[in-house]
C-alpha atoms as a PDB file:
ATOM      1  CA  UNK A   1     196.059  86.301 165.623  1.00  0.00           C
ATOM      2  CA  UNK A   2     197.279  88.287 168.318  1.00  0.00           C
ATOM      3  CA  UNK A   3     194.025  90.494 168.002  1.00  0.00           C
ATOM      4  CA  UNK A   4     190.273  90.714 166.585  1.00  0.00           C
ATOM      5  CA  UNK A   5     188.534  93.492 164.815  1.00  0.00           C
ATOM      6  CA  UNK A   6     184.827  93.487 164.773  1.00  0.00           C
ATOM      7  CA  UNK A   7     181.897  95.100 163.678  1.00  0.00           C
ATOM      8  CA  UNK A   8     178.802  95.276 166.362  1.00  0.00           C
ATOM      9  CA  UNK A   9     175.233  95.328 164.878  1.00  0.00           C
ATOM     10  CA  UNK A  10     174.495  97.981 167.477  1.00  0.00           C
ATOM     11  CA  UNK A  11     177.275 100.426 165.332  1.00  0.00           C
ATOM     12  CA  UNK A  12     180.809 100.377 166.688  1.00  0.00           C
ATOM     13  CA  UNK A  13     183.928  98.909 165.771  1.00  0.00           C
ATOM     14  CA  UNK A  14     185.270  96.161 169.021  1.00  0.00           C
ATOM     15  CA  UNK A  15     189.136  95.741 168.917  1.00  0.00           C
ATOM     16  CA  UNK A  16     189.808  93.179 171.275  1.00  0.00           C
ATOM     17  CA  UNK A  17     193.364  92.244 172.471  1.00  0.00           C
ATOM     18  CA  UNK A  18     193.802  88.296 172.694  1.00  0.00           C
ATOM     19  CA  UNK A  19     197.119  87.862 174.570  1.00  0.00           C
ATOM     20  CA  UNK A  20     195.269  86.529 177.586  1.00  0.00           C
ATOM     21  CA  UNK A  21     198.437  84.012 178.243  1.00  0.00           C
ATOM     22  CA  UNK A  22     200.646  87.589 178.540  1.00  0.00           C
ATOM     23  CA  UNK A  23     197.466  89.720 180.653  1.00  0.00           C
ATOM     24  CA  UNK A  24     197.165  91.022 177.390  1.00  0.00           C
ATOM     25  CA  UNK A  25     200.448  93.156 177.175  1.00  0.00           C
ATOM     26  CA  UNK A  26     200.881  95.524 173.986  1.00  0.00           C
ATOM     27  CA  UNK A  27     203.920  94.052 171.339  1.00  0.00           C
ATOM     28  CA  UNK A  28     204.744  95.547 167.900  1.00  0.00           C
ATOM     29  CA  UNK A  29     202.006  93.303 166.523  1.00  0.00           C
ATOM     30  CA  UNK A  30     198.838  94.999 168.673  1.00  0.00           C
ATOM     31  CA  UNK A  31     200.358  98.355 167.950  1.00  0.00           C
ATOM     32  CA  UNK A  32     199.635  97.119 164.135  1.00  0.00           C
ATOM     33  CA  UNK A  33     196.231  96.280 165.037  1.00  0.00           C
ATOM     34  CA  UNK A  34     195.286  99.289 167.173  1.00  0.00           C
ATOM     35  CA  UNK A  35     196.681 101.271 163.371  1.00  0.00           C
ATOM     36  CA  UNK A  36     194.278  99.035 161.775  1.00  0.00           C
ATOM     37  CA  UNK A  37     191.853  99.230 163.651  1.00  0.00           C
ATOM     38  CA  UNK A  38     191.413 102.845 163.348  1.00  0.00           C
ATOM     39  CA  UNK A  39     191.332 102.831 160.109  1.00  0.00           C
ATOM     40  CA  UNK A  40     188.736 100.833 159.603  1.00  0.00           C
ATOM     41  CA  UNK A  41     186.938 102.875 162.291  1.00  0.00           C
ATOM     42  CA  UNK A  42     186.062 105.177 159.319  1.00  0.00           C
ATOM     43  CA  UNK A  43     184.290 102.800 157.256  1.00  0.00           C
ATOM     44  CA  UNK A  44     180.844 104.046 156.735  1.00  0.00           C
ATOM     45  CA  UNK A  45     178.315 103.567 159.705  1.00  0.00           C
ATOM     46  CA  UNK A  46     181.164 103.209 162.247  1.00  0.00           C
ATOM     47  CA  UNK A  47     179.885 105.343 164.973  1.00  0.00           C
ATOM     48  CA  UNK A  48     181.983 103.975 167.797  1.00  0.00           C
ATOM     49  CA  UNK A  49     185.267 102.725 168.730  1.00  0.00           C
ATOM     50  CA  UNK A  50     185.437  99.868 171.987  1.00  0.00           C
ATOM     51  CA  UNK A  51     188.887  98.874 172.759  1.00  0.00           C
ATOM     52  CA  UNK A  52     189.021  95.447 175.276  1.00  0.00           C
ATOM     53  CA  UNK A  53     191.498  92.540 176.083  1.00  0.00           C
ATOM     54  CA  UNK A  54     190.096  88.915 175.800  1.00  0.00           C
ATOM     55  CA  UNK A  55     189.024  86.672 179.374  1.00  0.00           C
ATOM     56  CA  UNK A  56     188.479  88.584 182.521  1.00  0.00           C
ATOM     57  CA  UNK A  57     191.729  88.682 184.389  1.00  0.00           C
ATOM     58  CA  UNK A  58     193.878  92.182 182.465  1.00  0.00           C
ATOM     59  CA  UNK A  59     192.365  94.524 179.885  1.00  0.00           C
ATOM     60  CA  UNK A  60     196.197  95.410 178.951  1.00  0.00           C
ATOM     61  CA  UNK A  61     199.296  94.801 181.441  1.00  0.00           C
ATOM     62  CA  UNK A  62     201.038  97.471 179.452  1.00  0.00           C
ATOM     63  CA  UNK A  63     203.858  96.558 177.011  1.00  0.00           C
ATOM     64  CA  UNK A  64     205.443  93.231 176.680  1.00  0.00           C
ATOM     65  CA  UNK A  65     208.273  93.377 178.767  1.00  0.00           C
ATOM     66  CA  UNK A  66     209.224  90.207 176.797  1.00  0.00           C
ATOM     67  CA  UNK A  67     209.557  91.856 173.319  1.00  0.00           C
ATOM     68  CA  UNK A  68     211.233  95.294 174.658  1.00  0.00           C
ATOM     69  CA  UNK A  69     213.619  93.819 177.633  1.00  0.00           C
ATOM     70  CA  UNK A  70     216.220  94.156 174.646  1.00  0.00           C
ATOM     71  CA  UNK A  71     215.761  97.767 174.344  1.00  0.00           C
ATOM     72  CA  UNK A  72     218.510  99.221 176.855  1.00  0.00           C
ATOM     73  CA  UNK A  73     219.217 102.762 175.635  1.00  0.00           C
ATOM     74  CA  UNK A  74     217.362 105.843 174.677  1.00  0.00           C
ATOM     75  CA  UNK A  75     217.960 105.316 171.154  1.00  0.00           C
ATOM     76  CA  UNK A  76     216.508 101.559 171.652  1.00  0.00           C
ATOM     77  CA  UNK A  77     213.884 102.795 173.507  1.00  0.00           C
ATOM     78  CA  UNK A  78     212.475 105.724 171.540  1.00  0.00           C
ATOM     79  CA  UNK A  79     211.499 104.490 168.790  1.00  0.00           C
ATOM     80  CA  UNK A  80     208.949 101.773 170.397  1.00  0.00           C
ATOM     81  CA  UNK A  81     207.883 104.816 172.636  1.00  0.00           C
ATOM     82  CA  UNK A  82     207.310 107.101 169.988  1.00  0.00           C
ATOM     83  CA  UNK A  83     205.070 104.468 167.856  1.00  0.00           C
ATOM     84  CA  UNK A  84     202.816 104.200 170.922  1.00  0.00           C
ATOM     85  CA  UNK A  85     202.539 107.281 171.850  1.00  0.00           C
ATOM     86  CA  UNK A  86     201.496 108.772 167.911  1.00  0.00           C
ATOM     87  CA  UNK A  87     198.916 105.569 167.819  1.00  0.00           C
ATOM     88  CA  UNK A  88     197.854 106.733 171.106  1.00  0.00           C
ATOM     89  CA  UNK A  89     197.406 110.191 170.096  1.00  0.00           C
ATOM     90  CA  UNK A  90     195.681 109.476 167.163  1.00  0.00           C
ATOM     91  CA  UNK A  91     193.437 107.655 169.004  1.00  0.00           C
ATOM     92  CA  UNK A  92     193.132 110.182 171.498  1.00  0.00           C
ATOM     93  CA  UNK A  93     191.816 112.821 168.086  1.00  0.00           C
ATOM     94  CA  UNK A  94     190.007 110.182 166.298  1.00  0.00           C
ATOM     95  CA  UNK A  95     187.427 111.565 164.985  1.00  0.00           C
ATOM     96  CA  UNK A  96     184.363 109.207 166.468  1.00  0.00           C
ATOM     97  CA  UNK A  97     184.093 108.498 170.360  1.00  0.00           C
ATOM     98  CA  UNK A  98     186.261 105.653 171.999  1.00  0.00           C
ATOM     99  CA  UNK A  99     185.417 103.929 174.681  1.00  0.00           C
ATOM    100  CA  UNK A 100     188.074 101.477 176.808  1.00  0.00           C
ATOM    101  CA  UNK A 101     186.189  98.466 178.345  1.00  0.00           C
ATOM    102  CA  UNK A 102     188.286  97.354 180.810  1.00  0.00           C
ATOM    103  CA  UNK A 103     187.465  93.771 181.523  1.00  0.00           C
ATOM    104  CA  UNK A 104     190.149  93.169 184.402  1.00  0.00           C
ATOM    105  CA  UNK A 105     193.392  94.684 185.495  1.00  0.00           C
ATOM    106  CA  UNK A 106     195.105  97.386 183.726  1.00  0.00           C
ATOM    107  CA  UNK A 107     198.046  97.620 184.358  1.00  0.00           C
ATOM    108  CA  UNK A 108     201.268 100.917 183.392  1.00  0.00           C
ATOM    109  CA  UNK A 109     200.937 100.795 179.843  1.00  0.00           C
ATOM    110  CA  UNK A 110     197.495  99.550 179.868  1.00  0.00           C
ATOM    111  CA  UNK A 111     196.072 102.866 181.611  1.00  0.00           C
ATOM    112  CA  UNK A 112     197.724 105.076 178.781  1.00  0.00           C
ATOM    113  CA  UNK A 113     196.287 103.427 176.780  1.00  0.00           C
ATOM    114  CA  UNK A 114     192.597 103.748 178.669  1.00  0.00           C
ATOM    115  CA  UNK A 115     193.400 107.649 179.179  1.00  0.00           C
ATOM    116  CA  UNK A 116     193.770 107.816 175.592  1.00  0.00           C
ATOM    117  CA  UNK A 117     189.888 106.673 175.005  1.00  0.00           C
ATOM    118  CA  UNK A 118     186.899 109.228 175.388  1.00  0.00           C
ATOM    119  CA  UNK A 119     185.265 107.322 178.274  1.00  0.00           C
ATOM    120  CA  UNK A 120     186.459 104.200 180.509  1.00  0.00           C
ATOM    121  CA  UNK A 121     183.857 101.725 181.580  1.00  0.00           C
ATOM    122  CA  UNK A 122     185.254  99.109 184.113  1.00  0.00           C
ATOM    123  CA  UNK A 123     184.567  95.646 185.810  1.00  0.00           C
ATOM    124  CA  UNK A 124     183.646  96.170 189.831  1.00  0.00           C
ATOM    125  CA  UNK A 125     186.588  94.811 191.405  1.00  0.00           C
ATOM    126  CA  UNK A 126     189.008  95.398 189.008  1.00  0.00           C
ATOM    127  CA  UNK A 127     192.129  97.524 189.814  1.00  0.00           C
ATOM    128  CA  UNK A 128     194.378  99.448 187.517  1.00  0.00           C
ATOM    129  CA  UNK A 129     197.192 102.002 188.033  1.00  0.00           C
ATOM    130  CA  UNK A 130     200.062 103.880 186.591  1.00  0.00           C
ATOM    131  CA  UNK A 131     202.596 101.765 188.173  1.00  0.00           C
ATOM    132  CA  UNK A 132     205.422 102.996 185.942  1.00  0.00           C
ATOM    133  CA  UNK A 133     207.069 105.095 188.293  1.00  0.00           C
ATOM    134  CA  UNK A 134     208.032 101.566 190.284  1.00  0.00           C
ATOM    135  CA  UNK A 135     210.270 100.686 187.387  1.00  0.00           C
ATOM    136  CA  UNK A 136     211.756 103.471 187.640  1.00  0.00           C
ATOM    137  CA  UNK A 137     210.689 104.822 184.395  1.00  0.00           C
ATOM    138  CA  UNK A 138     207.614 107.399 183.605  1.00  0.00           C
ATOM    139  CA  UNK A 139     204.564 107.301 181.613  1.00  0.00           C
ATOM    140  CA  UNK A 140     206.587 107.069 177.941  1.00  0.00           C
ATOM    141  CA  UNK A 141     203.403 106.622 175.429  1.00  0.00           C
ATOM    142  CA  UNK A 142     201.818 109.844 176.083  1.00  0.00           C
ATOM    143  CA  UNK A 143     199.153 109.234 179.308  1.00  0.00           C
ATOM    144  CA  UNK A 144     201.059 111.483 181.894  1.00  0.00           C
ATOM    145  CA  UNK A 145     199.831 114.198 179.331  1.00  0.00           C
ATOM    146  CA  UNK A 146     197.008 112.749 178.537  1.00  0.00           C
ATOM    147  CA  UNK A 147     195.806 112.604 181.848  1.00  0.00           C
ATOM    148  CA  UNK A 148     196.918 116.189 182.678  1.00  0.00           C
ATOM    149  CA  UNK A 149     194.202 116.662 180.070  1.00  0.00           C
ATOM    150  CA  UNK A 150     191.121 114.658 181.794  1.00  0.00           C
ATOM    151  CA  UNK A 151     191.258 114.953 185.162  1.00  0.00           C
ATOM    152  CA  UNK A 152     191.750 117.195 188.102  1.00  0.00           C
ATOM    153  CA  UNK A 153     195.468 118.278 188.150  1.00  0.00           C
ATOM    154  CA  UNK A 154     196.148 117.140 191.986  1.00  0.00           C
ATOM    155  CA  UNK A 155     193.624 113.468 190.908  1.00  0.00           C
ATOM    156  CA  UNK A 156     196.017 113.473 188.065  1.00  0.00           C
ATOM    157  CA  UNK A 157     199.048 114.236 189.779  1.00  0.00           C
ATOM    158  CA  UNK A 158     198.740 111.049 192.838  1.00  0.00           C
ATOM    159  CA  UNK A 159     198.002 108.488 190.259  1.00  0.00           C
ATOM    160  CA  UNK A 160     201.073 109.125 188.661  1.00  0.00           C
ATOM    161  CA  UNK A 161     203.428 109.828 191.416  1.00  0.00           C
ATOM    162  CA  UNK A 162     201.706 106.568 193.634  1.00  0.00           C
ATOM    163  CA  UNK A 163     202.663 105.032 191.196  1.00  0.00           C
ATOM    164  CA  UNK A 164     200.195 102.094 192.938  1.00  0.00           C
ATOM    165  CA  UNK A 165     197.442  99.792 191.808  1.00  0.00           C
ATOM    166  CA  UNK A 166     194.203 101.337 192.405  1.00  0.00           C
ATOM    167  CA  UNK A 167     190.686 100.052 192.699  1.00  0.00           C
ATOM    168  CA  UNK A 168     187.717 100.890 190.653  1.00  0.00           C
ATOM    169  CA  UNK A 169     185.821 102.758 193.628  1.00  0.00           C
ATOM    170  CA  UNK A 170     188.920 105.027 193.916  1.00  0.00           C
ATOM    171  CA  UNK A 171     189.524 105.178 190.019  1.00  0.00           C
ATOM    172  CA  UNK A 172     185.633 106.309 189.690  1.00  0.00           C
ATOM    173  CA  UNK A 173     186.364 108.658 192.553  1.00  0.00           C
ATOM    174  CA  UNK A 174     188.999 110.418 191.361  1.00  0.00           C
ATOM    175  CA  UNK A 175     187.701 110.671 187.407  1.00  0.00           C
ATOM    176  CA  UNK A 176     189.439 108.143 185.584  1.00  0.00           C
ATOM    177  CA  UNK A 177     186.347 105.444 185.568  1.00  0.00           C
ATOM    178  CA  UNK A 178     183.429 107.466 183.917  1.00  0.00           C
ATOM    179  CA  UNK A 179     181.154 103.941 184.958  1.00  0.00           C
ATOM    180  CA  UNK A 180     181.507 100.586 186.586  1.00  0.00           C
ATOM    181  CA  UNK A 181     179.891  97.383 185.042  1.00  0.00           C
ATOM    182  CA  UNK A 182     179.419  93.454 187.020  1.00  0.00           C
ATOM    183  CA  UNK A 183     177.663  91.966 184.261  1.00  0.00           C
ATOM    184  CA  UNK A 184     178.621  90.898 180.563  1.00  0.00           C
ATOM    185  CA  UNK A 185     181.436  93.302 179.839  1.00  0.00           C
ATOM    186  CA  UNK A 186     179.808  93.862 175.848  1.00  0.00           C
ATOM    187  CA  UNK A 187     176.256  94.142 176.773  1.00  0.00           C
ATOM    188  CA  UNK A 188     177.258  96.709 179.902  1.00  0.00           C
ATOM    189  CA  UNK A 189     179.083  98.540 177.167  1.00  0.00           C
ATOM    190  CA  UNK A 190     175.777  98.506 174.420  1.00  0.00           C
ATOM    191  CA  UNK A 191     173.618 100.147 176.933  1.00  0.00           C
ATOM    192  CA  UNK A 192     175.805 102.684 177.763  1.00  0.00           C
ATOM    193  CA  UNK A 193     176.147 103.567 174.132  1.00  0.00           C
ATOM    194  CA  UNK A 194     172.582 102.876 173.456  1.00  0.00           C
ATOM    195  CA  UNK A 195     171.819 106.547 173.258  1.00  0.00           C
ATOM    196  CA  UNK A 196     174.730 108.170 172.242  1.00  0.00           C
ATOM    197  CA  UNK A 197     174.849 105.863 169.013  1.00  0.00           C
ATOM    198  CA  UNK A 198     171.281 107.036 168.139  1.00  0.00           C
ATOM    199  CA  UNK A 199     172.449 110.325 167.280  1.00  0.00           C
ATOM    200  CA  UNK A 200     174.112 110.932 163.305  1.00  0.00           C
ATOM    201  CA  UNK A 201     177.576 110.449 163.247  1.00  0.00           C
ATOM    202  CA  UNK A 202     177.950 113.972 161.849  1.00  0.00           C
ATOM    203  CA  UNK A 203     176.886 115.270 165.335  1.00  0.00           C
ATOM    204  CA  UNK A 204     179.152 112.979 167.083  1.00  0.00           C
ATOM    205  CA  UNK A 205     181.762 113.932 164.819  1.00  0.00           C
ATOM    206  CA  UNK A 206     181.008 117.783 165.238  1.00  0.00           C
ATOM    207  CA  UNK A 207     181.137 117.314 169.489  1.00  0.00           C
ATOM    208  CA  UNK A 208     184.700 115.295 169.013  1.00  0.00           C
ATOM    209  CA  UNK A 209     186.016 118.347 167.272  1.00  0.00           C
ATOM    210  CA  UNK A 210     185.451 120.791 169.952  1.00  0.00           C
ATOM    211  CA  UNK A 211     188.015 118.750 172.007  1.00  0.00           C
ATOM    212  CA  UNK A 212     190.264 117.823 169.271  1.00  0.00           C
ATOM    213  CA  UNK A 213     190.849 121.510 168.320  1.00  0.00           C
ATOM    214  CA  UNK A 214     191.266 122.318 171.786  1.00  0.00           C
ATOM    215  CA  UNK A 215     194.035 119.628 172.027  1.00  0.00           C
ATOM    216  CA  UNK A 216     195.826 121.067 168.463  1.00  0.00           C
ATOM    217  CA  UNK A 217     195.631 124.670 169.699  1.00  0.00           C
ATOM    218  CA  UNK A 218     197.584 123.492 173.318  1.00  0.00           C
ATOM    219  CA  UNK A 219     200.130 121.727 171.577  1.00  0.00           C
ATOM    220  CA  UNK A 220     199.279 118.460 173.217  1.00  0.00           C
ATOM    221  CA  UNK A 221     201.275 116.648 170.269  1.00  0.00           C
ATOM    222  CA  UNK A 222     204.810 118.447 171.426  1.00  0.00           C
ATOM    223  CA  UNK A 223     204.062 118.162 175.280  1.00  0.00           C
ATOM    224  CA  UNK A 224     203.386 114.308 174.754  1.00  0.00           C
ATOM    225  CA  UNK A 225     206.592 114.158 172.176  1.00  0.00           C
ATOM    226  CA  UNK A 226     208.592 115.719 175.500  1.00  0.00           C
ATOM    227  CA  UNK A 227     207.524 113.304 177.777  1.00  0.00           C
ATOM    228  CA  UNK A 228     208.305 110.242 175.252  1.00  0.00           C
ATOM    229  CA  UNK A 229     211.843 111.554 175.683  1.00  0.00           C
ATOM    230  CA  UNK A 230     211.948 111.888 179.188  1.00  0.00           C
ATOM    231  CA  UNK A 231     210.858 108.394 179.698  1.00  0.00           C
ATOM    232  CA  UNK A 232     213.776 107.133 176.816  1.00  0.00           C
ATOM    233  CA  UNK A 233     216.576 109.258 178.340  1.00  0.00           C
ATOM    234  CA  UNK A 234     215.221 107.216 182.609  1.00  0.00           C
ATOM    235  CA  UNK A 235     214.744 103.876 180.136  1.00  0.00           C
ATOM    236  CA  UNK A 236     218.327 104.050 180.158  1.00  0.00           C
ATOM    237  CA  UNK A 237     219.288 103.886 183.464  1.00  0.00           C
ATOM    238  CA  UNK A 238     220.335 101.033 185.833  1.00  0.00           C
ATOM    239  CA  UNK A 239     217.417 101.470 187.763  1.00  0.00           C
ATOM    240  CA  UNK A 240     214.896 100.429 185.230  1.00  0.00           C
ATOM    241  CA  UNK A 241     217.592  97.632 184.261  1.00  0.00           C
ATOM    242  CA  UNK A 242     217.609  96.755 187.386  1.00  0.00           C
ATOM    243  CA  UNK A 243     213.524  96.631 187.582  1.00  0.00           C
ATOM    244  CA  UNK A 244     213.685  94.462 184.263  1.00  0.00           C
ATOM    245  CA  UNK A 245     216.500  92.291 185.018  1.00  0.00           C
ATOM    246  CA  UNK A 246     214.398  91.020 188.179  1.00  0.00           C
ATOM    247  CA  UNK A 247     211.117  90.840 186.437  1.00  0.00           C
ATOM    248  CA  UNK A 248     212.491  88.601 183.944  1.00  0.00           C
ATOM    249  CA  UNK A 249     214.210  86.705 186.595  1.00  0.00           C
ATOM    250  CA  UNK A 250     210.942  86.145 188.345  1.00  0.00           C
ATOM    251  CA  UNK A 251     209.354  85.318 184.932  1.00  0.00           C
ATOM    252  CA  UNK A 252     212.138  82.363 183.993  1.00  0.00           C
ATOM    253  CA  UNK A 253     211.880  81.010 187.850  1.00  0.00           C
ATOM    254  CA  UNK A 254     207.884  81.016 187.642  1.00  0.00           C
ATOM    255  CA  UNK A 255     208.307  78.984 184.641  1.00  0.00           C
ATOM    256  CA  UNK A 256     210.747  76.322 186.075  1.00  0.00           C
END
């Protein structure tokens, strides 16, 4: 199993991404699992979702440029875009808080899906960053407008168009790490739940809407739907082919 799905005595679901052998990249089968995970996230006395990849090297490297190097057009591309980006919006408006616990590197993809979670809790010495702009493609699952939506626009606006890894210090700096963690990842991430999971979940609940409506009433939904099709019409081009045709060669001649 690509994935585990696990209930904490303290109260919140922990999905955990076990692809450490691929830096825990996202394929069709952890798109199933983040679905299924959220689902169960209703179950009663759920209070919580944690989202974190397995060892301590990646929290996510983004998707599996193994599984979608065959996608070469916009019509290839958007429908593995457009599954993302609805799990990561319904992530985003879940109605319980989510938390990413980012163990190691994120990575392109891996950041959406961070931005996408109410608060970000990350290893010292980690570094992450929204490195899609390098391949010549943009954020496609959503986290350009997600992040549009959580931080400053100009903090917002040099992650993306960097387009570099960043580290935590800077990440924390600019809003996108809410707290930095050196010891065990899971126990860092009980105490700083400890006190929000005291509360009932109907308050919780009630505090999630005010940002959820907020979120309907902008039309985040269309404004992430237009920049899922801006990222399948530059998927398309021989740049990006390019980027993937050399990051699979370097990938076969790592192997030899």
């Amino acid at each position: 199993m690509s994935y585990t799905i696990e209930k904490r005595a303290s109260g919140y679901l922990l999905f955990t991404i076990k692809r450490s052998e691929k830096r825990n990249a996202i394929n069709f089968d952890i798109m199933q699992g983040l679905s299924e995970a959220m689902k169960k996230s209703s179950d009663p006395g759920i209070k919580a979702l944690v989202i974190t990849g397995t060892g301590d090297r990646a929290f996510c490297s983004g998707g599996d440029l193994s599984d979608f190097h065959l996608l070469h057009t916009k019509e290839d591309a958007y429908p593995m875009l457009s599954r993302m980006a609805n799990i990561l919006y319904s992530l985003l408006t879940l109605p319980i808080p989510t938390v990413a616990l980012i163990n190691g590197t994120a990575i392109g993809g891996g950041c959406e899906l961070a931005s996408a979670c109410d608060f970000r809790l990350a290893r010292k010495g980690i570094k992450a960053g929204f490195v899609q702009g390098k391949q010549a493609i943009t954020t496609g699952w959503g986290g350009g407008s997600i992040l549009a939506e959580k931080l400053p626009a100009a903090n917002a606006m040099k992650l993306l168009m960097d387009a570099e890894l960043q580290s935590a210090d800077y990440l924390q700096d600019a809003g996108f790490i809410d707290a930095l963690f050196e010891d065990d990842p899971l126990q860092s991430c009980d105490a700083y739940l400890e006190k929000l999971l005291t509360n009932e979940l109907t308050v919780l609940q009630s505090y999630k809407r005010i940002w959820t409506r907020k979120w309907a009433e902008t039309k985040l939904f269309e404004r992430i739907e237009e920049e899922v099709r801006t990222c399948s019409l530059l998927w398309e081009s021989d740049a990006h082919h390019d980027y993937v045709k050399s990051f699979m060669n370097k990938k076969s001649a790592n192997k030899d």
